[in-house]
C-alpha atoms as a PDB file:
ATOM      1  CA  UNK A   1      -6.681 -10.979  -9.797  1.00  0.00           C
ATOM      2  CA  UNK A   2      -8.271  -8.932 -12.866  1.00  0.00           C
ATOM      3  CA  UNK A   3     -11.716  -7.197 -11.853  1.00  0.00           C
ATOM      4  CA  UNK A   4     -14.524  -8.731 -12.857  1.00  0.00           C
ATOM      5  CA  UNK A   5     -16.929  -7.999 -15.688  1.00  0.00           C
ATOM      6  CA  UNK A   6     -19.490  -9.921 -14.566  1.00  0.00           C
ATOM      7  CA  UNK A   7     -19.833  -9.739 -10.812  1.00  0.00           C
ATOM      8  CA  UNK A   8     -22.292 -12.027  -8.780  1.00  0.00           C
ATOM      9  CA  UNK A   9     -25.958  -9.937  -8.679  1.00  0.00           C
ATOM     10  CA  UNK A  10     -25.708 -10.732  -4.729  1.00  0.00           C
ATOM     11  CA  UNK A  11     -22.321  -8.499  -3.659  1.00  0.00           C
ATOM     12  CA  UNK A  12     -22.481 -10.543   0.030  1.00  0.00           C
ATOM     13  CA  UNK A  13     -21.508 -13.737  -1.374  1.00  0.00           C
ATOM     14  CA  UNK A  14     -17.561 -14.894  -0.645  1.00  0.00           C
ATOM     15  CA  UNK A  15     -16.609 -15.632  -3.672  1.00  0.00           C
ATOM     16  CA  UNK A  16     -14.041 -18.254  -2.839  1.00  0.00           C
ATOM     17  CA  UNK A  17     -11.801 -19.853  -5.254  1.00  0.00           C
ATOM     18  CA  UNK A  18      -9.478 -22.775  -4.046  1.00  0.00           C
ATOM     19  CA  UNK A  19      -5.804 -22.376  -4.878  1.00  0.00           C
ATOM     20  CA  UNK A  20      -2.287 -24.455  -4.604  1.00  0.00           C
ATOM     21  CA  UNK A  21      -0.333 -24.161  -1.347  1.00  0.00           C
ATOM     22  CA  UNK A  22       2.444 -22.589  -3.191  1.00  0.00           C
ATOM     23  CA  UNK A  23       0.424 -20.047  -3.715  1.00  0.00           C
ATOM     24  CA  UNK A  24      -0.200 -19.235  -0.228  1.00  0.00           C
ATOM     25  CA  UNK A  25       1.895 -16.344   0.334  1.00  0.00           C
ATOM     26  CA  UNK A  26       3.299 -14.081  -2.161  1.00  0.00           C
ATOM     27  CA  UNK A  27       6.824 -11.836  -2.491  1.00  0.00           C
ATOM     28  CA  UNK A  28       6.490  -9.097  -5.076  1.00  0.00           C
ATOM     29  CA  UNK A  29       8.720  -6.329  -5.822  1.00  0.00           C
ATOM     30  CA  UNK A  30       7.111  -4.208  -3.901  1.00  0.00           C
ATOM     31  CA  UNK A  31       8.660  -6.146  -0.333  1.00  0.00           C
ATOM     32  CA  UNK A  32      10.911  -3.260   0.206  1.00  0.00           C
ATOM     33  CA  UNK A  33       8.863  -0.399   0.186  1.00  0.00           C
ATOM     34  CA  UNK A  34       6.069  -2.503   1.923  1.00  0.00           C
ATOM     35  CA  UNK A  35       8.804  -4.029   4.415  1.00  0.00           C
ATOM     36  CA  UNK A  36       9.914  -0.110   5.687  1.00  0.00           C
ATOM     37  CA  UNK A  37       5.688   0.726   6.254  1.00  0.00           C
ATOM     38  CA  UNK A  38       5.645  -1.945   8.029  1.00  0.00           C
ATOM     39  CA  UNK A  39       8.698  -1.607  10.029  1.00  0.00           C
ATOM     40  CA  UNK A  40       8.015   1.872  11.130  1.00  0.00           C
ATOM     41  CA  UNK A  41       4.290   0.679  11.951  1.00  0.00           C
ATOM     42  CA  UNK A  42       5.863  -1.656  14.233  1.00  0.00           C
ATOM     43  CA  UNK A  43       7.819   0.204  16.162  1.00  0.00           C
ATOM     44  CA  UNK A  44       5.504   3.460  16.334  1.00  0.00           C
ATOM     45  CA  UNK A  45       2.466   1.657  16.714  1.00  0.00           C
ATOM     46  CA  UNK A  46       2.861  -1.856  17.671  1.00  0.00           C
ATOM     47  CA  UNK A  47      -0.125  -2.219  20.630  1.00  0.00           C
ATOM     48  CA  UNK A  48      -2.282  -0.803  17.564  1.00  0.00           C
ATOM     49  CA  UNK A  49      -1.122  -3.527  15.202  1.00  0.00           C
ATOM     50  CA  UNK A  50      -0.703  -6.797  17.171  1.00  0.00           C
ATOM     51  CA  UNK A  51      -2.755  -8.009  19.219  1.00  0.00           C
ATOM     52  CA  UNK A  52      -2.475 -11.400  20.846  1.00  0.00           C
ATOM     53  CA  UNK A  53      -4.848 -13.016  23.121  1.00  0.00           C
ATOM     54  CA  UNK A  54      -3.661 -15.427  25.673  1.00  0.00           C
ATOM     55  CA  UNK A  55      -5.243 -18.598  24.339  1.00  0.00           C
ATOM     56  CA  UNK A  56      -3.765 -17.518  20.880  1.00  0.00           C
ATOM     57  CA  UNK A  57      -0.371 -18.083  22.199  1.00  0.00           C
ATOM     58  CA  UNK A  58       0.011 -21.411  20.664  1.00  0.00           C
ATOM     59  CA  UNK A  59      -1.435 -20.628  17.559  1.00  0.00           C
ATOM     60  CA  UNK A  60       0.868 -18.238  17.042  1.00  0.00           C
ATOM     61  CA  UNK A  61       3.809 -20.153  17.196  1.00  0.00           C
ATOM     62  CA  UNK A  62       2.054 -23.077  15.058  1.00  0.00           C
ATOM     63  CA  UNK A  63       2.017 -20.507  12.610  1.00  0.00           C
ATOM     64  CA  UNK A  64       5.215 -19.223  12.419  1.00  0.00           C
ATOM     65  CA  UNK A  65       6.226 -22.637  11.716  1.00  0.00           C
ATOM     66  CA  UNK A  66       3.963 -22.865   8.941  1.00  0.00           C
ATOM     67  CA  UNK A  67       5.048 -19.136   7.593  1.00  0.00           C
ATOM     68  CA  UNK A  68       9.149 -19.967   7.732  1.00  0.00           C
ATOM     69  CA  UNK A  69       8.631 -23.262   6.298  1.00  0.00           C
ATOM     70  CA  UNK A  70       6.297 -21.732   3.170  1.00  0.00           C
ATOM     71  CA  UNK A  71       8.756 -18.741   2.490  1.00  0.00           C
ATOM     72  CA  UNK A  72      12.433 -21.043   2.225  1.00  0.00           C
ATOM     73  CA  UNK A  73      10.938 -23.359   0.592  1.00  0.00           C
ATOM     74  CA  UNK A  74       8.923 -21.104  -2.031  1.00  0.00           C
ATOM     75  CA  UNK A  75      12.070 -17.755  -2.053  1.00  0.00           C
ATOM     76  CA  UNK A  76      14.656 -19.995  -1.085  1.00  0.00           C
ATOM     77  CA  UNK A  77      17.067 -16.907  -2.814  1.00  0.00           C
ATOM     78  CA  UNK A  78      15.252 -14.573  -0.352  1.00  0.00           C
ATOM     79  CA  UNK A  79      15.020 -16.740   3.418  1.00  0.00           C
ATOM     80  CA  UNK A  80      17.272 -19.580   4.810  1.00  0.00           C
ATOM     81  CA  UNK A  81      16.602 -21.202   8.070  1.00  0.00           C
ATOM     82  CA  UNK A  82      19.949 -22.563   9.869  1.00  0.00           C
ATOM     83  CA  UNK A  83      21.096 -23.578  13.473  1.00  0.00           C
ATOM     84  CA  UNK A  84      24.337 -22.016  15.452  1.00  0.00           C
ATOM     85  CA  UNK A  85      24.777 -23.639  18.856  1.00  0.00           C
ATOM     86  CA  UNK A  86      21.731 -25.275  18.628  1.00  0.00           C
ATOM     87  CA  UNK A  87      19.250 -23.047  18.306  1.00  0.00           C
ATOM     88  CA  UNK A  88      17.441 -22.212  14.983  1.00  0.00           C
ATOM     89  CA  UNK A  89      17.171 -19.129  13.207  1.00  0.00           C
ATOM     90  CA  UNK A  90      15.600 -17.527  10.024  1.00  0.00           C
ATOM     91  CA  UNK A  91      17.057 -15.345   7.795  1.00  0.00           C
ATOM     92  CA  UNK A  92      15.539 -12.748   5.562  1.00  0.00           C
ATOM     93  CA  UNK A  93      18.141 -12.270   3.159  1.00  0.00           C
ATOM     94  CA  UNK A  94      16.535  -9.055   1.418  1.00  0.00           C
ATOM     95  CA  UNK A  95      16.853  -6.980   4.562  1.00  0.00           C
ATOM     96  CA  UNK A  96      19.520  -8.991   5.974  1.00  0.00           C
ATOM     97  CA  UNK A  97      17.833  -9.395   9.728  1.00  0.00           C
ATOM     98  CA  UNK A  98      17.431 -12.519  11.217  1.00  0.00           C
ATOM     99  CA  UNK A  99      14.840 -14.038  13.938  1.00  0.00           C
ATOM    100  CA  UNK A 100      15.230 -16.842  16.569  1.00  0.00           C
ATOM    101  CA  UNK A 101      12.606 -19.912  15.859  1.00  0.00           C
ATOM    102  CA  UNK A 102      13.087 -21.197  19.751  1.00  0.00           C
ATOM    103  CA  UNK A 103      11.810 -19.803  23.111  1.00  0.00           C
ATOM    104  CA  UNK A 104      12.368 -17.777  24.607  1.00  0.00           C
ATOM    105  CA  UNK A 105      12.100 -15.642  21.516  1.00  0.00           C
ATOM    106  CA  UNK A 106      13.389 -12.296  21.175  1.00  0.00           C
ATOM    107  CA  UNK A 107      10.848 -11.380  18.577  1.00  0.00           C
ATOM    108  CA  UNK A 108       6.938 -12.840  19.352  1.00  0.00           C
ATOM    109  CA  UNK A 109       5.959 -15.348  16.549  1.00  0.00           C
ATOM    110  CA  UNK A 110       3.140 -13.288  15.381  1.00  0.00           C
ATOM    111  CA  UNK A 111       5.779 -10.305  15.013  1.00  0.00           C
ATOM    112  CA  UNK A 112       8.149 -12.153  13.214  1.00  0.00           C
ATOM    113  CA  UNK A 113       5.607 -13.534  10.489  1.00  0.00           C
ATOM    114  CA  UNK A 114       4.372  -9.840  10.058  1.00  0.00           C
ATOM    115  CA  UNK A 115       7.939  -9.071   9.711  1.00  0.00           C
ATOM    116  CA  UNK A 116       8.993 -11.573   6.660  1.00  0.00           C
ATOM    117  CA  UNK A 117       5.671 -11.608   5.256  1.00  0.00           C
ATOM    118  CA  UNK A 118       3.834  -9.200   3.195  1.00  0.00           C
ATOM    119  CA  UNK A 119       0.711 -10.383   4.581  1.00  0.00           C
ATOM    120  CA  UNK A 120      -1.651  -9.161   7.384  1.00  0.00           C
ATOM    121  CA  UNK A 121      -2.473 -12.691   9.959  1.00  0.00           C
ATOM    122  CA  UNK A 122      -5.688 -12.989  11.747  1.00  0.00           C
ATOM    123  CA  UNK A 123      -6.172 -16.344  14.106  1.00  0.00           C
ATOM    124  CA  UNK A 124      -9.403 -17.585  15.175  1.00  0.00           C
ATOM    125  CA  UNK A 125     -10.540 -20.399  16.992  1.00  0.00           C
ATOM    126  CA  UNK A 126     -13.639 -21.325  17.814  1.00  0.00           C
ATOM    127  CA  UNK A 127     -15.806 -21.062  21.215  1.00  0.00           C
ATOM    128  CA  UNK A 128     -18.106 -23.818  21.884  1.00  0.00           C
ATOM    129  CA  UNK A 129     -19.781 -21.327  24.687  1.00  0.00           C
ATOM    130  CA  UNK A 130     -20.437 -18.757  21.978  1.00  0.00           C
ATOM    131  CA  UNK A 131     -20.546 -21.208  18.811  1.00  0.00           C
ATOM    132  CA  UNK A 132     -18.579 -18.939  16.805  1.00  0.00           C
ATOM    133  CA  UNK A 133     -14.980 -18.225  16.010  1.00  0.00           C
ATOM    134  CA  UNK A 134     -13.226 -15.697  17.676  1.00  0.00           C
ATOM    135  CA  UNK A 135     -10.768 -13.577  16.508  1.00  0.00           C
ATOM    136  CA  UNK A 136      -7.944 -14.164  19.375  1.00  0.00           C
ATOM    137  CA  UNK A 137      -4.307 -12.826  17.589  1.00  0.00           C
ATOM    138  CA  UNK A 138      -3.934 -10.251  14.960  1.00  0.00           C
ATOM    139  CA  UNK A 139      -1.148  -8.394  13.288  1.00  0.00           C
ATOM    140  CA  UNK A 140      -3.408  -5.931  11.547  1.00  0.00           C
ATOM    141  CA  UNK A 141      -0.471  -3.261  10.175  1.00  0.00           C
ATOM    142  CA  UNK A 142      -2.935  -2.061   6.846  1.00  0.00           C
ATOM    143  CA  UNK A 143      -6.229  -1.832   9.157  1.00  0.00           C
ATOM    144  CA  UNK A 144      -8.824  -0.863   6.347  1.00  0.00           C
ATOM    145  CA  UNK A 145     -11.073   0.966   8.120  1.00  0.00           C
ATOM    146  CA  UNK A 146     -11.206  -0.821  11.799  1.00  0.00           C
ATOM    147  CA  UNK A 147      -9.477  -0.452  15.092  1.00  0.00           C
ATOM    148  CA  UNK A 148      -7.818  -3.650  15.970  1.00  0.00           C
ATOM    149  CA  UNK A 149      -7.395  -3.928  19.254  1.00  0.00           C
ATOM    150  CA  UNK A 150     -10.971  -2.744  20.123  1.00  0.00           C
ATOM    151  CA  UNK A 151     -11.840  -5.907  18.181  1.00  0.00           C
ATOM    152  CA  UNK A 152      -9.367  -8.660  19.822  1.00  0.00           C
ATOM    153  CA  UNK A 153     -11.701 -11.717  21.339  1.00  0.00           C
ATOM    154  CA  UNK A 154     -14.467 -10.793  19.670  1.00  0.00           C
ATOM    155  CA  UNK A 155     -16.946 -13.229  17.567  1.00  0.00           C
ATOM    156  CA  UNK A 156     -16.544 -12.608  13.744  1.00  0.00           C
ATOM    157  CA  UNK A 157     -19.985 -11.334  13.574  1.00  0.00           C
ATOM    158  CA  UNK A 158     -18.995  -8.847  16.128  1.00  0.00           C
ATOM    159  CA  UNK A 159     -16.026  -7.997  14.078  1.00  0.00           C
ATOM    160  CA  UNK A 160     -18.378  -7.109  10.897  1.00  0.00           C
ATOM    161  CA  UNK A 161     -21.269  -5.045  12.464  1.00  0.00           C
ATOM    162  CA  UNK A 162     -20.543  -2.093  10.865  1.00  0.00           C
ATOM    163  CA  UNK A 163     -20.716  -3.554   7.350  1.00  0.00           C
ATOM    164  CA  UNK A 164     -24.128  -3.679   5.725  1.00  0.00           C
ATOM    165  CA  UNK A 165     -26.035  -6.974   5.191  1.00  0.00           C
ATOM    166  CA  UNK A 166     -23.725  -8.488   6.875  1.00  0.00           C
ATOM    167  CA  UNK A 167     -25.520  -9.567  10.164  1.00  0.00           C
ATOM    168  CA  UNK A 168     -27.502 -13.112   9.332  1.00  0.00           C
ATOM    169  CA  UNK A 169     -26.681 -12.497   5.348  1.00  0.00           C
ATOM    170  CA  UNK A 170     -23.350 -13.426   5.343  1.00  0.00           C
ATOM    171  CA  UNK A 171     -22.479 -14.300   9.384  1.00  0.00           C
ATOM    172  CA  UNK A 172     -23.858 -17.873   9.007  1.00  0.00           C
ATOM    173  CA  UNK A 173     -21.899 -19.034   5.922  1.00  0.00           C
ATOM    174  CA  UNK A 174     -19.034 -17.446   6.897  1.00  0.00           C
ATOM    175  CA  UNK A 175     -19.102 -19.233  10.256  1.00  0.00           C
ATOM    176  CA  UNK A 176     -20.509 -22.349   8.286  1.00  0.00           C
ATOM    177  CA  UNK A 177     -17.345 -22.548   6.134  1.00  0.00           C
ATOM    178  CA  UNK A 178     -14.918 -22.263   9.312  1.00  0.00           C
ATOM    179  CA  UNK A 179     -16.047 -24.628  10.934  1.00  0.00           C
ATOM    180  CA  UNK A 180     -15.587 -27.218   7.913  1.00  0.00           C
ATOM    181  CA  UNK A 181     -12.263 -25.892   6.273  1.00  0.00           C
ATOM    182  CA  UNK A 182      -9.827 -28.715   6.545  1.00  0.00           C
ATOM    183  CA  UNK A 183      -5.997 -28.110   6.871  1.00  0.00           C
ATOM    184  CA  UNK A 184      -5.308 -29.373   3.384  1.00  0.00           C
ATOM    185  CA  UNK A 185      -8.209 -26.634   2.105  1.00  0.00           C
ATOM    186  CA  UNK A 186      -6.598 -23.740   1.176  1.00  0.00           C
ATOM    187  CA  UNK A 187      -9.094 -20.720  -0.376  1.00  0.00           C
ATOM    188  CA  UNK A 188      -8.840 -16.810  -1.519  1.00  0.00           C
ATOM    189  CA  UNK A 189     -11.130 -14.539  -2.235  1.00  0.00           C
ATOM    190  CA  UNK A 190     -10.288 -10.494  -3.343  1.00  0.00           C
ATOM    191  CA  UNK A 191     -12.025  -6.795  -2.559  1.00  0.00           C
ATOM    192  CA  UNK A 192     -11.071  -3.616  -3.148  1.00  0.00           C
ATOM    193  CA  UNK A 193     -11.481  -0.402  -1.603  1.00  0.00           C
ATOM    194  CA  UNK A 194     -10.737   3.338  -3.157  1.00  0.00           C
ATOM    195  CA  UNK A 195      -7.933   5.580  -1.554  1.00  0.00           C
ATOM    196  CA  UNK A 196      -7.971   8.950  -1.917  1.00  0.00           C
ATOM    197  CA  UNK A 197      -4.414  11.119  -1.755  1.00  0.00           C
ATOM    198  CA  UNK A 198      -3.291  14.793  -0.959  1.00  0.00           C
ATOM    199  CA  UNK A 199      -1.486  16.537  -3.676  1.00  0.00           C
ATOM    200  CA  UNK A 200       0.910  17.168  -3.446  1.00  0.00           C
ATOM    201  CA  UNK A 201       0.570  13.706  -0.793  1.00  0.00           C
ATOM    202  CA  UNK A 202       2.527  14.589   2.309  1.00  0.00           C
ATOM    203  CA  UNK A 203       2.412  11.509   4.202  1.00  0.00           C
ATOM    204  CA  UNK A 204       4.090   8.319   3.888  1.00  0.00           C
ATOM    205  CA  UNK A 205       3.311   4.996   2.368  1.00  0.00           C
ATOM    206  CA  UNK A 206       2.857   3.582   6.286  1.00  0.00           C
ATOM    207  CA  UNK A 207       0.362   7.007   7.108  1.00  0.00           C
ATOM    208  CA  UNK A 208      -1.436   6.091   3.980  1.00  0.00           C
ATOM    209  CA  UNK A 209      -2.002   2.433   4.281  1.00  0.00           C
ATOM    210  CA  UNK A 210      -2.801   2.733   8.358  1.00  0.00           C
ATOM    211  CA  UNK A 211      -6.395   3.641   8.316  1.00  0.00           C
ATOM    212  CA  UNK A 212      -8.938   2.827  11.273  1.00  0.00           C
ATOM    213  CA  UNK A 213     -11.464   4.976  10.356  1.00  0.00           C
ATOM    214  CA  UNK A 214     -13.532   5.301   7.135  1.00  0.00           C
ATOM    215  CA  UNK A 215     -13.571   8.740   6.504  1.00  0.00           C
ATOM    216  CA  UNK A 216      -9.712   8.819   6.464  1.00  0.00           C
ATOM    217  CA  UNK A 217      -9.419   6.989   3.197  1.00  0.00           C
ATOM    218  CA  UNK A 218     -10.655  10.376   1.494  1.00  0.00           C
ATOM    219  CA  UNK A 219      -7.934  12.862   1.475  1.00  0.00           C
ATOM    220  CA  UNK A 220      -7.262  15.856  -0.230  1.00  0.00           C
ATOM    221  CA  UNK A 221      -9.827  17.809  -2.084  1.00  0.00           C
ATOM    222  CA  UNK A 222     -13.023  15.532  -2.520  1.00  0.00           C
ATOM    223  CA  UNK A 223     -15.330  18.586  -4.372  1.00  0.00           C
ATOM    224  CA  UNK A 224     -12.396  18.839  -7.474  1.00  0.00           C
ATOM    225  CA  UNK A 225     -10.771  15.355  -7.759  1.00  0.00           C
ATOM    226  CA  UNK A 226      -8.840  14.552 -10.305  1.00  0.00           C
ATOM    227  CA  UNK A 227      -8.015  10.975 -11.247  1.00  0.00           C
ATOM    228  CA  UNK A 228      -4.388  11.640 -10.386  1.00  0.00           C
ATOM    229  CA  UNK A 229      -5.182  11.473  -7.092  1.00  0.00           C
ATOM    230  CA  UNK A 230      -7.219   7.971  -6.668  1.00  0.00           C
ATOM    231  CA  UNK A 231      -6.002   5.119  -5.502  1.00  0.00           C
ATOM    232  CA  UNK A 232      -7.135   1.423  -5.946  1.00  0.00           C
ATOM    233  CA  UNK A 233      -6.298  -0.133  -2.806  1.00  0.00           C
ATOM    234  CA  UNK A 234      -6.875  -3.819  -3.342  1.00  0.00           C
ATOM    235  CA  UNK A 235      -7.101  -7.335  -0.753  1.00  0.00           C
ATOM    236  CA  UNK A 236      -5.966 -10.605  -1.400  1.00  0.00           C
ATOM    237  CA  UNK A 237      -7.744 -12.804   0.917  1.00  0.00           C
ATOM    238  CA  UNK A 238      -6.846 -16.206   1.963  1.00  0.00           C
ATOM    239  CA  UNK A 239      -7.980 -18.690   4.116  1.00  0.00           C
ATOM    240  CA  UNK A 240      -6.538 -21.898   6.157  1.00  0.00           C
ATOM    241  CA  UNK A 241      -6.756 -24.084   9.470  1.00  0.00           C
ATOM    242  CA  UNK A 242      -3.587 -25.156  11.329  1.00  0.00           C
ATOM    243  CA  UNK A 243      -4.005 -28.394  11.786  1.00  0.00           C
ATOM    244  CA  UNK A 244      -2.373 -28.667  15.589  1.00  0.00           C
ATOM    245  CA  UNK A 245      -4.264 -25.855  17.402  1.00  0.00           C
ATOM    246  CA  UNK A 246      -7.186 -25.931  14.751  1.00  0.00           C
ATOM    247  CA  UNK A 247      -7.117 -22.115  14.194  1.00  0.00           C
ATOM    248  CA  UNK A 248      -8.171 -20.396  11.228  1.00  0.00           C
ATOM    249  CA  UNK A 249      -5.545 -18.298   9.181  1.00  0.00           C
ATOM    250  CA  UNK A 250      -7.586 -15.335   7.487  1.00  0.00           C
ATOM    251  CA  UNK A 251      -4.262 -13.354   5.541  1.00  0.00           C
ATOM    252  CA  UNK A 252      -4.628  -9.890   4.202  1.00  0.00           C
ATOM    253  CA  UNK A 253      -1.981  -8.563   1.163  1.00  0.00           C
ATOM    254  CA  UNK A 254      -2.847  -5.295   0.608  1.00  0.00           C
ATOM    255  CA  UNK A 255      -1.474  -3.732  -2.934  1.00  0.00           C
ATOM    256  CA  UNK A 256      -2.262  -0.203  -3.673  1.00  0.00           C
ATOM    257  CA  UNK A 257      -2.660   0.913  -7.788  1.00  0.00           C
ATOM    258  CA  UNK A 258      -2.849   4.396  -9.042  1.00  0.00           C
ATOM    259  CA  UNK A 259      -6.281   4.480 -11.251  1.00  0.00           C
ATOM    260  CA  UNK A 260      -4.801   6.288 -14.109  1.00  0.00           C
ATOM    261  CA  UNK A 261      -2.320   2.984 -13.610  1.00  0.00           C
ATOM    262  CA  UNK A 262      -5.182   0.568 -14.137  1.00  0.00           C
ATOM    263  CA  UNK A 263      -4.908  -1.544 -17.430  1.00  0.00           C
ATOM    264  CA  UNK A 264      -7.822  -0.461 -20.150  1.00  0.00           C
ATOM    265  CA  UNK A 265      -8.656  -3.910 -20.797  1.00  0.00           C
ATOM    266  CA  UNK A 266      -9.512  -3.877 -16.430  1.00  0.00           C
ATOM    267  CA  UNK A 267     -11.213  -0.874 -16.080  1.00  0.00           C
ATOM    268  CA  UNK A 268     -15.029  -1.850 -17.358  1.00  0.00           C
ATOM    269  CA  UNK A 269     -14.394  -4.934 -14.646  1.00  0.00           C
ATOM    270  CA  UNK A 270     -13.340  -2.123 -12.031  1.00  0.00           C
ATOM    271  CA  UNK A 271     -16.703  -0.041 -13.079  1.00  0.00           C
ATOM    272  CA  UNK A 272     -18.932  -3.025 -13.220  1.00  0.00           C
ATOM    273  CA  UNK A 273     -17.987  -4.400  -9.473  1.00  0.00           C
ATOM    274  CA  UNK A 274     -18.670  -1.114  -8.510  1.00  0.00           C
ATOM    275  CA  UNK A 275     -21.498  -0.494 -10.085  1.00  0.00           C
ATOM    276  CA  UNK A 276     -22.577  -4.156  -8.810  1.00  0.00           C
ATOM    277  CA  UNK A 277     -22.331  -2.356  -5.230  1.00  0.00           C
ATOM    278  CA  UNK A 278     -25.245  -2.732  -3.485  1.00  0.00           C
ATOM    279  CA  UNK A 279     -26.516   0.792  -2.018  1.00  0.00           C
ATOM    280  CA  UNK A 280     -25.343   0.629   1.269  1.00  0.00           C
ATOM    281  CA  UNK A 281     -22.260  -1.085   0.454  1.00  0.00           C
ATOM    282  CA  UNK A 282     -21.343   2.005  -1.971  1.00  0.00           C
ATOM    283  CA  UNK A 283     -22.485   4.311   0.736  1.00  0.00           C
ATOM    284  CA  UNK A 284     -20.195   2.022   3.292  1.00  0.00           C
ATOM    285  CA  UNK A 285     -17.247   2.343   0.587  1.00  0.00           C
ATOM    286  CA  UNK A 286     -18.073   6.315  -0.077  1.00  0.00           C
ATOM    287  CA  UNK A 287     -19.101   5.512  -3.648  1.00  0.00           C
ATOM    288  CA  UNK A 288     -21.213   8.887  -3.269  1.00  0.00           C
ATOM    289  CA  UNK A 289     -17.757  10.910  -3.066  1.00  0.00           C
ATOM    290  CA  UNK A 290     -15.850   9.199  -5.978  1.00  0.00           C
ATOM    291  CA  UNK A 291     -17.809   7.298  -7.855  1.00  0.00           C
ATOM    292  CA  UNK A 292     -18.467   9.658 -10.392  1.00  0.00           C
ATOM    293  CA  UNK A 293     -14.857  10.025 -11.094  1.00  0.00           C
ATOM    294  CA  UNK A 294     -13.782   6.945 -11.185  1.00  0.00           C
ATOM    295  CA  UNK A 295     -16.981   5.797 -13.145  1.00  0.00           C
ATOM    296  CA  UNK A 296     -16.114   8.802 -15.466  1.00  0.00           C
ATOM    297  CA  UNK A 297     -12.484   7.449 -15.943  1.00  0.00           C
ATOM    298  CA  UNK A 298     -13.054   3.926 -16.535  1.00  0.00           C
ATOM    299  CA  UNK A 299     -15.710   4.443 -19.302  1.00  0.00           C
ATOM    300  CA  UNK A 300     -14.200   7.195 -21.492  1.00  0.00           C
END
């Protein structure tokens, strides 16, 4: 979605927006270079990027269900599901591997849907002990800023403590609208971070998207930065309940844009939202290191 020129004066609020369930997941021609990160993520780092809890189990399968079925019918060109002896399978035709949709699986569910999808998948289901959700199965392979499996069970207050306001401020609405979201709700919301890179950049499009810690999305030489080397690295949000097991879907698509690639007509939305920033959300987002750059770039 464009920036926006005229950002809400209070930066905590969700900003949801209710789309069509076609719209739920989304191929782009970036899948191949976003498929190999991904793949290499996987098998280098998998107890980093999936996480499962055991009474996510269910909801993980419940899901893949719902991810298979939303990709052949939306990209039928791109995924086919068919059955050989019996047993049903899934093909991703643009990288020509295929998963089994039966037990026992050779591939977890949660795998496979971070596999075909371009999408990061969070479950959470809610704990009438604690009265909040809990966050129990992630495939977190784009981590912007967080360790995910320090995180796995947790409440989704616990989850936010390190970002500002967020504690009271935004923790009851957000919990507020889980609790109510219906299966047939679907909603999105967007954010954006900024991405430093090396030059010349040495590592690879997995390196630079895997980021648990906030000081590693500034790279390179902060003191002389040239707009070359920043990055727009923006989050689709969306946000659904499986109607068996009841748990909430929170997706993350992560898309990455040069800032000399932003379009004119975008960049006084991009300097407004961050000039919207409350202070210690810029100092959370290192506005302080960039922002005079960027700022500089987007209102020559």
């Amino acid at each position: 979605p464009p920036f926006r020129k005229d950002p809400p004066k209070d930066y905590m609020q969700m900003g949801l927006k209710k789309i069509d369930a076609p719209d739920w997941l989304v191929i782009d021609d970036t899948y191949q270079d976003f498929y190999s990160a991904r793949a290499k993520l996987l098998r280098q780092k998998k107890n980093e990027v999936i996480q499962i809890g055991p009474e996510g189990e269910d909801a993980c399968e419940e899901l893949l269900e719902m991810v298979v079925g939303h990709l052949v019918e939306q990209w039928p060109d791109y995924f086919e599901v068919s059955f050989k002896k019996g047993v049903k399978y899934v093909q991703n035709k643009i990288m020509n591997e295929t998963f089994t949709l039966a037990k026992p699986y050779t591939v977890d569910p949660l795998e496979i849907c971070a596999r075909l999808a371009m999408e990061d998948f969070n479950l959470l289901l809610y704990s009438p002990f604690l009265k909040e959700h809990l966050l129990v199965a992630s495939a977190t392979l784009f981590p912007a800023g967080w360790q995910m499996r320090t995180r796995i069970s947790h409440s989704v207050t616990s989850l936010h403590d390190p970002v500002p306001s967020w504690q009271g401020k935004v923790s009851y609405p957000v919990e507020h609208y889980f609790k109510r979201i219906k299966p047939s709700s679907l909603m999105t919301r967007s954010s954006f971070f900024i991405q430093t890179r090396k030059q010349p950049e040495t590592r690879d499009l997995a390196d630079f998207l895997f980021i648990q810690h906030g000081k590693d999305f500034f790279a390179g030489n902060m003191s002389n930065l040239q707009p070359g080397s920043i990055v727009v690295r923006r989050e689709r949000q969306t946000f659904r309940r499986l109607p068996r097991t009841g748990a909430v879907v929170f997706t993350v698509k992560t898309s990455l844009q040069d800032l000399e690639q932003v379009p004119r007509e975008e960049r006084p939305g991009l300097a407004a939202e961050i000039r919207a920033w409350p202070d210690e959300i810029g100092r959370f987002k290192g506005r302080d290191m960039w922002g005079t750059h960027v700022l500089g770039f987007c209102d020559r």
